[in-house]
PDB file of N, CA and C in Angstrom:
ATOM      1  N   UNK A   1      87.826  40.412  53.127  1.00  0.00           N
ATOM      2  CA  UNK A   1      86.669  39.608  52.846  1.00  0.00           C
ATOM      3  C   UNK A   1      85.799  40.368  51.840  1.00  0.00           C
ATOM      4  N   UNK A   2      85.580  39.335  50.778  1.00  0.00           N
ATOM      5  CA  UNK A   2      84.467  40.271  50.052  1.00  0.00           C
ATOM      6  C   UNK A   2      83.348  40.824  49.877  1.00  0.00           C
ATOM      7  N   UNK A   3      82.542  39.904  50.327  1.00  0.00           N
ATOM      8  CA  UNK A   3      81.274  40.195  51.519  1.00  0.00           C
ATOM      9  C   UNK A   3      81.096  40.922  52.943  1.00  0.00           C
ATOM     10  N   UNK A   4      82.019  41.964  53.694  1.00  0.00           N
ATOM     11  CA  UNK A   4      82.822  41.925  54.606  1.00  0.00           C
ATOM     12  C   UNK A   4      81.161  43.324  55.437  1.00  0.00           C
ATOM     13  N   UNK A   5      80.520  43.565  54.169  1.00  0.00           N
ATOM     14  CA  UNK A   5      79.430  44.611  54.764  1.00  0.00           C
ATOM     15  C   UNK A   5      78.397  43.963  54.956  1.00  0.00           C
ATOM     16  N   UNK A   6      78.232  42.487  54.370  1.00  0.00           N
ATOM     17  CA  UNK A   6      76.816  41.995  55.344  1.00  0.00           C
ATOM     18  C   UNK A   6      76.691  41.835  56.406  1.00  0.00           C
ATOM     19  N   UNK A   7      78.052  42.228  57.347  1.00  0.00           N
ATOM     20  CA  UNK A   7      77.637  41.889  58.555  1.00  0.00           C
ATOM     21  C   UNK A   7      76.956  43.518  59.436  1.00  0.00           C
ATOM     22  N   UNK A   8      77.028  43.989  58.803  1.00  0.00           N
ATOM     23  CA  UNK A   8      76.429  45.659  59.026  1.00  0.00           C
ATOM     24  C   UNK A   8      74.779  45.433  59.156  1.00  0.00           C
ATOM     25  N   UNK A   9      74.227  44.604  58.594  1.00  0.00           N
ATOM     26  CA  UNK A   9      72.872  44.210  58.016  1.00  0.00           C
ATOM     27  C   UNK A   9      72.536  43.302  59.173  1.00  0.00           C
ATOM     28  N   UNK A  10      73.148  41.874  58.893  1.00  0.00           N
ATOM     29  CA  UNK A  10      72.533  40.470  59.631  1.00  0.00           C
ATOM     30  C   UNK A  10      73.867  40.227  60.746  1.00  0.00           C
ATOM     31  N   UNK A  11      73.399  40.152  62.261  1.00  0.00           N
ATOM     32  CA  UNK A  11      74.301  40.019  63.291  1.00  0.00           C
ATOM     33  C   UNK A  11      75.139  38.943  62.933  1.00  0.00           C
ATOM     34  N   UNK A  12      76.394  38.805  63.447  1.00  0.00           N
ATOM     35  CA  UNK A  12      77.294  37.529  62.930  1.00  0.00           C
ATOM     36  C   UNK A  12      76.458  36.496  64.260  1.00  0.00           C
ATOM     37  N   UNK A  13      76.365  37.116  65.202  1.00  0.00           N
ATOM     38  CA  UNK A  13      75.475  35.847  66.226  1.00  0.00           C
ATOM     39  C   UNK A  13      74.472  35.578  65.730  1.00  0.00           C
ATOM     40  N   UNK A  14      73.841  35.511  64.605  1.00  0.00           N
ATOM     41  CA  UNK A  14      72.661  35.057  63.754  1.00  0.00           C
ATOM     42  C   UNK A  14      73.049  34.241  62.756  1.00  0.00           C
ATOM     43  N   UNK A  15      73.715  35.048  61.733  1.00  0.00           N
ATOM     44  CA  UNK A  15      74.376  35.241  60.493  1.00  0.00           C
ATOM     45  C   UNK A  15      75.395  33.568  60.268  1.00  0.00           C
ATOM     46  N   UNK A  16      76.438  33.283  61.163  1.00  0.00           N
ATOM     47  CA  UNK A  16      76.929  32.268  60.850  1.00  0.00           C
ATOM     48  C   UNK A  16      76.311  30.932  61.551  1.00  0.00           C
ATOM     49  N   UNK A  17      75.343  31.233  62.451  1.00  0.00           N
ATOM     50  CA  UNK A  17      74.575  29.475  62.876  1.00  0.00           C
ATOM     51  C   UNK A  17      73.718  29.028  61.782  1.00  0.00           C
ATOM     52  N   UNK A  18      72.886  30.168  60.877  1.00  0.00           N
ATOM     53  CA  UNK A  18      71.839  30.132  59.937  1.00  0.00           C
ATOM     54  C   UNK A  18      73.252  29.537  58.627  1.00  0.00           C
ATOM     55  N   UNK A  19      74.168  30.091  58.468  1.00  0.00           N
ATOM     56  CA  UNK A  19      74.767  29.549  57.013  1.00  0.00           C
ATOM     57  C   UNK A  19      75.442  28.428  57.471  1.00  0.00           C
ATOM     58  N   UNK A  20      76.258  28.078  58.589  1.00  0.00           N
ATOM     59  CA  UNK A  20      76.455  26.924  59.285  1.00  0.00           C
ATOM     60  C   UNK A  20      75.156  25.150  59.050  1.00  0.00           C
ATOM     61  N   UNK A  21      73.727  26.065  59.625  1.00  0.00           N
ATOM     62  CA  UNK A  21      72.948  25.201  59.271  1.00  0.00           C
ATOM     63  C   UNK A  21      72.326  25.086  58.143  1.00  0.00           C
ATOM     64  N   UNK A  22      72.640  25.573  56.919  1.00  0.00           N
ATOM     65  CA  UNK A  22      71.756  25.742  56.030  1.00  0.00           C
ATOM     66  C   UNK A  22      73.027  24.570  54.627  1.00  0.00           C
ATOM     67  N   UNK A  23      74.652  24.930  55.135  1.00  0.00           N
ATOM     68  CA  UNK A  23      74.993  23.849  54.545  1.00  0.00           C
ATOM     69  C   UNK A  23      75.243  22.261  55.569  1.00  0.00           C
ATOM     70  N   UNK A  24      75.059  22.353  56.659  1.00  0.00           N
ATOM     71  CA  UNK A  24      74.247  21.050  57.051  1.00  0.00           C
ATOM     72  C   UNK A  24      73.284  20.431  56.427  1.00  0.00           C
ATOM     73  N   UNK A  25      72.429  20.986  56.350  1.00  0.00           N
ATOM     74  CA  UNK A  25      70.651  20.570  55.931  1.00  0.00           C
ATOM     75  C   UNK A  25      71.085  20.317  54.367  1.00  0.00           C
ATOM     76  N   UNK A  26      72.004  21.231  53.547  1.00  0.00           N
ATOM     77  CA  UNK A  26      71.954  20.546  52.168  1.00  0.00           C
ATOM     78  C   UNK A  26      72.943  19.249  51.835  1.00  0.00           C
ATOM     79  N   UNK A  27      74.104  19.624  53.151  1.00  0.00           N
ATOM     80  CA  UNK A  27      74.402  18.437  53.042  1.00  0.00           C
ATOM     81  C   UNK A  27      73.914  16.875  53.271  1.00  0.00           C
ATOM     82  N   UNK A  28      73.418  16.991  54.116  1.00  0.00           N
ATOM     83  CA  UNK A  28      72.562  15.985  54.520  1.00  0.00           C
ATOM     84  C   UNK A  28      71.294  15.189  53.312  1.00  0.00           C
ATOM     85  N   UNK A  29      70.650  15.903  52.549  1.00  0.00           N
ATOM     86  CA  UNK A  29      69.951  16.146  51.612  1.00  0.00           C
ATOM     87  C   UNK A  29      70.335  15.443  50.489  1.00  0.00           C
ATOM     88  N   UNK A  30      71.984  15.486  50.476  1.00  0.00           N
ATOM     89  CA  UNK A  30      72.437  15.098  49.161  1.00  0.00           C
ATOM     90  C   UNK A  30      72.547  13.756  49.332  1.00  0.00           C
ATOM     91  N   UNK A  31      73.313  13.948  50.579  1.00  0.00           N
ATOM     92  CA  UNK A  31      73.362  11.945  51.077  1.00  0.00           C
ATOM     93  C   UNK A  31      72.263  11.430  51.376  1.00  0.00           C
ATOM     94  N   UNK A  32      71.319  11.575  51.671  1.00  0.00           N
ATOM     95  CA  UNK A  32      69.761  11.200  51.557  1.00  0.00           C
ATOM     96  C   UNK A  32      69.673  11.034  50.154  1.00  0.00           C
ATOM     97  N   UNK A  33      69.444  11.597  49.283  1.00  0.00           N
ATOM     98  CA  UNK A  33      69.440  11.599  47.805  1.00  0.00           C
ATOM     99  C   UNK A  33      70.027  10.442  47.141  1.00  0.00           C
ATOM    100  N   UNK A  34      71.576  10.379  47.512  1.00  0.00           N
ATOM    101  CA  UNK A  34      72.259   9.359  47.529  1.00  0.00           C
ATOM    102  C   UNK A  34      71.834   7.807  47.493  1.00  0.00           C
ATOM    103  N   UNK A  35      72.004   7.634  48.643  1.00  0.00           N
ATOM    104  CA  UNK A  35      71.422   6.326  49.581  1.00  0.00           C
ATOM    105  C   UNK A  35      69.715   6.055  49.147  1.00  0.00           C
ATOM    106  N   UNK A  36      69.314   7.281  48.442  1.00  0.00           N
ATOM    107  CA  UNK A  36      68.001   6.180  48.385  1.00  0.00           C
ATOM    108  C   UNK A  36      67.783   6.281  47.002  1.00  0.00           C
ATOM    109  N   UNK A  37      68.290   6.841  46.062  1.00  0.00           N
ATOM    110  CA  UNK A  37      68.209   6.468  44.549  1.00  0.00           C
ATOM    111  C   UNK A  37      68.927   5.589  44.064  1.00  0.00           C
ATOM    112  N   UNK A  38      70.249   5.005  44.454  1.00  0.00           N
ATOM    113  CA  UNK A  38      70.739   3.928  44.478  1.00  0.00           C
ATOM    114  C   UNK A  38      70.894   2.798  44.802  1.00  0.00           C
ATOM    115  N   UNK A  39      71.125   1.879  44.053  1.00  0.00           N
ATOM    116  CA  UNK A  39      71.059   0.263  44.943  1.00  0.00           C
ATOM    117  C   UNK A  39      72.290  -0.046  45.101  1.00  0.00           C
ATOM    118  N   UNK A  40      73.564   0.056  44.761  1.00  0.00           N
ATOM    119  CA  UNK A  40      74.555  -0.086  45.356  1.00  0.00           C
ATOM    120  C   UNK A  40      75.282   0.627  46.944  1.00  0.00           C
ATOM    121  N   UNK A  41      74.798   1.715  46.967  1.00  0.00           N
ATOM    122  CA  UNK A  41      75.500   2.233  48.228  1.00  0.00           C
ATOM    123  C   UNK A  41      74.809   1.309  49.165  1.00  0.00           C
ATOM    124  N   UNK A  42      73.874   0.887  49.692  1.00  0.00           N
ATOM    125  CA  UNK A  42      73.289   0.258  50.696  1.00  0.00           C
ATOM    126  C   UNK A  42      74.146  -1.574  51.255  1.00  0.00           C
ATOM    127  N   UNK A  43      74.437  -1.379  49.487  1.00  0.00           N
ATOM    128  CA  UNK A  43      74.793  -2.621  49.458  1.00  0.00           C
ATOM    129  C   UNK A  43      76.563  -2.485  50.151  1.00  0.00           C
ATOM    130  N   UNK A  44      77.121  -1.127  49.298  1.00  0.00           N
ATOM    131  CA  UNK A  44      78.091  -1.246  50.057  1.00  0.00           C
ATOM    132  C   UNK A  44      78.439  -0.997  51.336  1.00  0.00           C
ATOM    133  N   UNK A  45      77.569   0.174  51.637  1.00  0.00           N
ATOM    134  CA  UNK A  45      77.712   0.274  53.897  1.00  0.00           C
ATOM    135  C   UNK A  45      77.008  -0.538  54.322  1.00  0.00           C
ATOM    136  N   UNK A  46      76.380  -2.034  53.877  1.00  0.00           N
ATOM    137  CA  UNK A  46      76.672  -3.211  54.663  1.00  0.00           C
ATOM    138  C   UNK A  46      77.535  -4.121  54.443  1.00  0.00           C
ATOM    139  N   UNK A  47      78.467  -3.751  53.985  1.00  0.00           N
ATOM    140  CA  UNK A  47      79.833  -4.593  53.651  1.00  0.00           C
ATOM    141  C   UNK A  47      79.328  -5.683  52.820  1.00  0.00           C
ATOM    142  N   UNK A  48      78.614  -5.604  51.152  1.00  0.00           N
ATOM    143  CA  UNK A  48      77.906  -6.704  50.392  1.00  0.00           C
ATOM    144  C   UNK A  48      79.596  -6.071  49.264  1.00  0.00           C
ATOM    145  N   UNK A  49      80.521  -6.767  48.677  1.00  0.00           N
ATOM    146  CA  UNK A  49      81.720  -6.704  48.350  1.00  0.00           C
ATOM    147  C   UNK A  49      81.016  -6.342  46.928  1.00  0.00           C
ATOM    148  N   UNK A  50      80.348  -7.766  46.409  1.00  0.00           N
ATOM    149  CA  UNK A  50      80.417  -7.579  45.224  1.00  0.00           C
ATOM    150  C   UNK A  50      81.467  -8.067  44.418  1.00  0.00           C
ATOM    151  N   UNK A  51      81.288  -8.864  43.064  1.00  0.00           N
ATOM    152  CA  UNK A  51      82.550  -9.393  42.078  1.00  0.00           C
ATOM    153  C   UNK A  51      83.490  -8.785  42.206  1.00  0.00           C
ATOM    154  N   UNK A  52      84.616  -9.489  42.378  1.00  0.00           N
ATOM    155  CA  UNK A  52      85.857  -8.692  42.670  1.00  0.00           C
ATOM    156  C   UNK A  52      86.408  -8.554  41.156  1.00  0.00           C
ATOM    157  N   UNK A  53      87.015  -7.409  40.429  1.00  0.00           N
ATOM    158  CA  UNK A  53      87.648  -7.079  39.218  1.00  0.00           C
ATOM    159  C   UNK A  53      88.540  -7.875  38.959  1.00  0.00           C
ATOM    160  N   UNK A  54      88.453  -8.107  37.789  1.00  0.00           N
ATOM    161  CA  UNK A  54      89.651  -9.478  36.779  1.00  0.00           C
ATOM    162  C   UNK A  54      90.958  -8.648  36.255  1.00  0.00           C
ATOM    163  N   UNK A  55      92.000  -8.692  36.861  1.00  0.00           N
ATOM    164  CA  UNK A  55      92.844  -8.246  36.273  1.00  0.00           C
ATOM    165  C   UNK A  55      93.577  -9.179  35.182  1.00  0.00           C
ATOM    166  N   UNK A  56      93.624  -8.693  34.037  1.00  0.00           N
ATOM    167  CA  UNK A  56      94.492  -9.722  32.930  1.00  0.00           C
ATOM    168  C   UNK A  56      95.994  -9.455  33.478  1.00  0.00           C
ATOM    169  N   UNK A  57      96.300 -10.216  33.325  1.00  0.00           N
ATOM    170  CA  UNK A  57      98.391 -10.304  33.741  1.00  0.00           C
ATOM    171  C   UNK A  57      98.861 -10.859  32.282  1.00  0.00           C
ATOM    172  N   UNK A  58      99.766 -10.152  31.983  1.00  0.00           N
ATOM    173  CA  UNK A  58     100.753 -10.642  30.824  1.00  0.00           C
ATOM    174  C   UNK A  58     101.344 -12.022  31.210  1.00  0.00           C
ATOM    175  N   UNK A  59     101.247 -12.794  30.257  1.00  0.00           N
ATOM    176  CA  UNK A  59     102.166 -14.050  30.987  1.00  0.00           C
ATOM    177  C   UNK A  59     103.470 -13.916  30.234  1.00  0.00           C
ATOM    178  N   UNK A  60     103.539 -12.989  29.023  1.00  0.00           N
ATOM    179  CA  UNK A  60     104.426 -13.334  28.021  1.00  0.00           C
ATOM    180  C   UNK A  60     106.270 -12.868  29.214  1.00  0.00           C
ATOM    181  N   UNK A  61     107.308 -13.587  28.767  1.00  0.00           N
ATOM    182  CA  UNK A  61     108.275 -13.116  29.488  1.00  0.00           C
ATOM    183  C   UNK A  61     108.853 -11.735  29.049  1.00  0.00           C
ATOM    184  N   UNK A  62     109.542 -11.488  29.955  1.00  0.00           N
ATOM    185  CA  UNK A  62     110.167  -9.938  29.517  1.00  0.00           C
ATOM    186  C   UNK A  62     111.252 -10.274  28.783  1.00  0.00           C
ATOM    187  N   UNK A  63     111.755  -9.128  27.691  1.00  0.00           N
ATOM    188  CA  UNK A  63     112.483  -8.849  27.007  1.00  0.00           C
ATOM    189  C   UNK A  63     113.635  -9.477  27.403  1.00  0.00           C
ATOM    190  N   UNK A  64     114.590 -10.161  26.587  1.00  0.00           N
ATOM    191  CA  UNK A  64     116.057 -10.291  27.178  1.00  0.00           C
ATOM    192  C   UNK A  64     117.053  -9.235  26.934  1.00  0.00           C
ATOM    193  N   UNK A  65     117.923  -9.230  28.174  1.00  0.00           N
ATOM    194  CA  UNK A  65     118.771  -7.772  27.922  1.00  0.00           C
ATOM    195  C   UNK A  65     120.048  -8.819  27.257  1.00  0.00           C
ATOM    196  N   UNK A  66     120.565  -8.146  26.178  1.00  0.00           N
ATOM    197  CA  UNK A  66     121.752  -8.351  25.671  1.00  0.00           C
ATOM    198  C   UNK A  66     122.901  -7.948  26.195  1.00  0.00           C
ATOM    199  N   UNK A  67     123.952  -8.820  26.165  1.00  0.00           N
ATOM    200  CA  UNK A  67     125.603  -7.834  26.990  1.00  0.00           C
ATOM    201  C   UNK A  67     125.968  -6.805  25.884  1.00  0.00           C
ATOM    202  N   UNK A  68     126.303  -5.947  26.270  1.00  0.00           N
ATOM    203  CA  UNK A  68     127.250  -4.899  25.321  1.00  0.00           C
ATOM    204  C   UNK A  68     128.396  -5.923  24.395  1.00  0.00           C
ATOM    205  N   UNK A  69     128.545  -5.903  23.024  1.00  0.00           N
ATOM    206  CA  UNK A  69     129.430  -6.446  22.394  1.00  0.00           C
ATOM    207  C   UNK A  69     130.655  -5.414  22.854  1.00  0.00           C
ATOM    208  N   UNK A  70     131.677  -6.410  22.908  1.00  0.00           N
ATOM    209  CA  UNK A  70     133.209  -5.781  23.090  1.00  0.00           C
ATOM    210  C   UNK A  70     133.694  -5.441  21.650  1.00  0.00           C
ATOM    211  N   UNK A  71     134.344  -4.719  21.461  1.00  0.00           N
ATOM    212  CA  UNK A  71     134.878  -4.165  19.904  1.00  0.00           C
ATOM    213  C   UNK A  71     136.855  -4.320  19.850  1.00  0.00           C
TER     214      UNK A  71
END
């Protein structure tokens, strides 16, 4: 570990509930962030779908395969 002497310093019974909770709290933060600067997420975790995408389809037919000429 490369950090392997901070634990000489800060107890690991301290040390990993504090970095445990500290990327909780930013996680949390971000999805807060998320959800309220946007107007779509709300829309989508209440199941609001929204225009469904147009796919163009080729109508043209496919290529014809030719037989091998006999010689």
């Amino acid at each position: 570990m490369i950090y392997g002497k901070i634990w000489t310093v800060v107890n690991p019974a301290v040390g990993i509930p504090v970095f445990l909770g500290a990327v909780a709290v930013a996680s949390f933060s971000v999805h807060l962030a998320i959800v309220s600067n946007t107007t779509w997420v709300k829309g989508f975790l209440n199941g609001g779908a929204g225009k469904p995408a147009v796919v163009a389809m080729a109508t043209a037919a496919p290529p014809a395969v030719e037989a091998p000429v006999k010689k």
